[in-house]
Protein backbone atom coordinates (compact mmCIF):
# COMPACT_ATOMS: atom_id res chain seq x y z
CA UNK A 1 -57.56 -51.11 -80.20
CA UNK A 2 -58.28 -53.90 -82.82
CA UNK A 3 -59.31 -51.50 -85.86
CA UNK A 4 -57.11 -48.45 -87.01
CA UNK A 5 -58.96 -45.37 -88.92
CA UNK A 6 -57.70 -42.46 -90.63
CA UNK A 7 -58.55 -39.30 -89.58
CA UNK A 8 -58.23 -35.51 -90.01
CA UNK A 9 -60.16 -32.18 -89.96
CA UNK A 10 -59.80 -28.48 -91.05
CA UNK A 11 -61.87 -25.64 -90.55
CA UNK A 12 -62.60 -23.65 -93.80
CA UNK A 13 -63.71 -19.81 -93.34
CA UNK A 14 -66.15 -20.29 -96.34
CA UNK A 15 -70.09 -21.25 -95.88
CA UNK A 16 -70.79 -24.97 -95.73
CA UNK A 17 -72.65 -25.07 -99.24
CA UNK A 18 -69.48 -23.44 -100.50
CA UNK A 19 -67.27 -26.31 -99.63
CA UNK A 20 -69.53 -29.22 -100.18
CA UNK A 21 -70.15 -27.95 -103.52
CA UNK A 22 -66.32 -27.83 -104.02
CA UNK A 23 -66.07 -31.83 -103.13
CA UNK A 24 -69.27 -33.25 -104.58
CA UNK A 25 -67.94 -30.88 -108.08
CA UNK A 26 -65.10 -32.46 -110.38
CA UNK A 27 -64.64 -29.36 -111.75
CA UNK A 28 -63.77 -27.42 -108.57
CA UNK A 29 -62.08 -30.88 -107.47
CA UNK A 30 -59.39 -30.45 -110.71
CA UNK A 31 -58.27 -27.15 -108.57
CA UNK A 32 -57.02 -28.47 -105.60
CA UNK A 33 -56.91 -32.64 -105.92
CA UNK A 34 -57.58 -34.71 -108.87
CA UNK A 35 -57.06 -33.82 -112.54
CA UNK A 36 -59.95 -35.90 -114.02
CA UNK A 37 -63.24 -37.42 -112.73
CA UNK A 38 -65.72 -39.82 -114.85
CA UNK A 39 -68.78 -37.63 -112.95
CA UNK A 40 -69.61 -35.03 -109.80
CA UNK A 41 -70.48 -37.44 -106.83
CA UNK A 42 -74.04 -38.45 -106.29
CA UNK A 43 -75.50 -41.41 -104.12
CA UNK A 44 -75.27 -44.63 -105.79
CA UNK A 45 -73.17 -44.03 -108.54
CA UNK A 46 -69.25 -44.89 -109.29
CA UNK A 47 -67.04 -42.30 -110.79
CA UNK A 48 -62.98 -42.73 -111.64
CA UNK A 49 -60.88 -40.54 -110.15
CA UNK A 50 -56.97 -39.82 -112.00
CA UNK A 51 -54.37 -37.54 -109.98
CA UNK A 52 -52.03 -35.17 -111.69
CA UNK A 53 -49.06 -37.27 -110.12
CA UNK A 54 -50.01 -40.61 -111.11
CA UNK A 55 -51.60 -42.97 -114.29
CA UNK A 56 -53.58 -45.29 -111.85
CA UNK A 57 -57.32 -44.14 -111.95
CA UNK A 58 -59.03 -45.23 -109.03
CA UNK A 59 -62.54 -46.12 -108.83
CA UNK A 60 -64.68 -44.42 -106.38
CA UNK A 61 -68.42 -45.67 -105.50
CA UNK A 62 -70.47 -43.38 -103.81
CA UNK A 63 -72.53 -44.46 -100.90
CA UNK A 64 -74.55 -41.64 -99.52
CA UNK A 65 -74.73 -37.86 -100.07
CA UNK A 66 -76.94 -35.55 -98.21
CA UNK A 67 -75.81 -32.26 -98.69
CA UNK A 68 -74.57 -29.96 -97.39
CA UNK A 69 -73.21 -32.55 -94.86
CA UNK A 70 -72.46 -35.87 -95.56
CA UNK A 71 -69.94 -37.24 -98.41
CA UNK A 72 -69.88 -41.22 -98.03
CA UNK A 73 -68.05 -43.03 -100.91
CA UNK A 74 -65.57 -46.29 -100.37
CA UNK A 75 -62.86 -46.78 -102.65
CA UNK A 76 -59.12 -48.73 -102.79
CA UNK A 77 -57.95 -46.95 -99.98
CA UNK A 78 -55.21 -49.75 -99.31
CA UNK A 79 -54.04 -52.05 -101.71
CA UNK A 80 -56.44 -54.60 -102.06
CA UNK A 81 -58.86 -52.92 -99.50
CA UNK A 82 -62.06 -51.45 -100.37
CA UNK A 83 -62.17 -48.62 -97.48
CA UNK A 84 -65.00 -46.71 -96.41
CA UNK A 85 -64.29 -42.47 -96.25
CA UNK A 86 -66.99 -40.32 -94.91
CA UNK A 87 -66.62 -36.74 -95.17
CA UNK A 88 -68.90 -34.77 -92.51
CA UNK A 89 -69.72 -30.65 -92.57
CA UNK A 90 -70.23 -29.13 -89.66
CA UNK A 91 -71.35 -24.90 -90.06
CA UNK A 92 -69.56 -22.68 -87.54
CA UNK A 93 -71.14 -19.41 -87.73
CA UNK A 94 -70.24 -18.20 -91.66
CA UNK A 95 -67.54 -21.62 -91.75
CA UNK A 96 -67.18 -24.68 -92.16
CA UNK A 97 -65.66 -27.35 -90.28
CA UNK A 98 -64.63 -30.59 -92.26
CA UNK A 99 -64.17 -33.96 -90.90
CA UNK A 100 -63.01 -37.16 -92.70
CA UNK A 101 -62.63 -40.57 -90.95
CA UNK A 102 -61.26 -43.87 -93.41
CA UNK A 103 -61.10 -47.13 -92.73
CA UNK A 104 -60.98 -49.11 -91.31
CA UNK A 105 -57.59 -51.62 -91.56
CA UNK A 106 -56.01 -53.82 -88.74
CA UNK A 107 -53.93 -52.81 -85.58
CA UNK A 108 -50.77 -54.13 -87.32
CA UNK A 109 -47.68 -52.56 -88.39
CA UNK A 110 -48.96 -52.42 -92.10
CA UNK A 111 -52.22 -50.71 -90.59
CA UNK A 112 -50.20 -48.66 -88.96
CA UNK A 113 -48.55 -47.70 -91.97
CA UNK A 114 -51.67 -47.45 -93.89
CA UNK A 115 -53.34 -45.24 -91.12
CA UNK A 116 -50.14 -42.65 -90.78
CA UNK A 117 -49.92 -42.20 -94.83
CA UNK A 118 -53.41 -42.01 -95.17
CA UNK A 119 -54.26 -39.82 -92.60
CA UNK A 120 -51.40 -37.31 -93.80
CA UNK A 121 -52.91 -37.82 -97.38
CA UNK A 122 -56.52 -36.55 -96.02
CA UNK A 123 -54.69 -33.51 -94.21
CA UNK A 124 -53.39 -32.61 -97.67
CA UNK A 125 -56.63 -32.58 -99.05
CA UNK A 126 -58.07 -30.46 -96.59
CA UNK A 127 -55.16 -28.18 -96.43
CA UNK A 128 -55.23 -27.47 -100.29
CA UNK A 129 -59.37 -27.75 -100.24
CA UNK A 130 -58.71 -24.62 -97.30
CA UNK A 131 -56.19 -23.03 -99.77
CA UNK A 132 -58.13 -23.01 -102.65
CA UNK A 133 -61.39 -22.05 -101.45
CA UNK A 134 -60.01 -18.99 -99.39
CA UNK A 135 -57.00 -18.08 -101.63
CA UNK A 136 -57.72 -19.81 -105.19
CA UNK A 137 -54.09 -21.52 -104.35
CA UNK A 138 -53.29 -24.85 -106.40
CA UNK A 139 -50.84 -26.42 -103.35
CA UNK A 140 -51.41 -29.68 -104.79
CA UNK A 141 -49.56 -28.11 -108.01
CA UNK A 142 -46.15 -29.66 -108.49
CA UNK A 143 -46.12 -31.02 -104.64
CA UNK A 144 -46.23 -35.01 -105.74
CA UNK A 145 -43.93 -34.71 -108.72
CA UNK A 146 -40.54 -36.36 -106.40
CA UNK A 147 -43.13 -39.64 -106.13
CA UNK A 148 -43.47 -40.35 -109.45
CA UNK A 149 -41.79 -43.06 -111.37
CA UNK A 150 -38.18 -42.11 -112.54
């Protein structure tokens, strides 16, 4: 294997509008991942993304959307490495399966870094995208405050 991805997937017991609305939508965005957004995403446009947790704002192009399915945007996903993520929506019944794959970075030990941190970081996402939707939980909510700068 030459190439290393990240890669995770939930399934969400809401309808699939329901929770690709609640991605492409800054405002539902603030209530389980970022704090600000420059715009909602849509197809050839770049919007700046700030976390609660951090200063950095990270600029996020956005390469396709065709909704309710497909999120496609490439961003900094590694320092110095503009990374492709693409979200995909799958309906199950009355859910909603999510699937995001990133990358992709070399089969090194820094890849392998990069792959195991952001793979974990696109579980959390998923996991408090999941909590909010079904529970109107915050997880993200304090949960990054022991990484920021002393």
């Amino acid at each position: 294997m030459n190439e290393l991805q990240a890669k995770a997937g939930i399934q969400v017991l809401k309808p699939i509008r329901e929770v690709f609305n609640a991605i492409v939508d800054p405002e539902q965005m603030k209530n389980y991942f970022i704090s600000e957004s420059t715009g909602p995403l849509v197809a050839g446009t770049e919007v700046t993304w700030k976390f609660p947790e951090f200063d950095d704002r990270f600029p996020v192009k956005v390469l396709d959307i065709k909704a309710p399915t497909d999120i496609v945007f490439q961003w900094e996903g590694a320092p110095g490495n503009q990374l492709t993520v693409e979200m995909r929506l799958e309906e199950r019944g009355a859910n909603t399966v999510v699937k995001i794959t990133e990358g992709s970075m070399p089969n090194t030990e820094a890849g392998l870094n990069w792959m195991r941190g952001n793979s974990e970081g696109w579980a959390n996402f998923l996991a408090c995208l999941k909590a909010w939707l079904e529970y109107g939980v915050h997880l993200r909510k304090g949960a990054f405050d022991h990484m920021k700068p002393a």
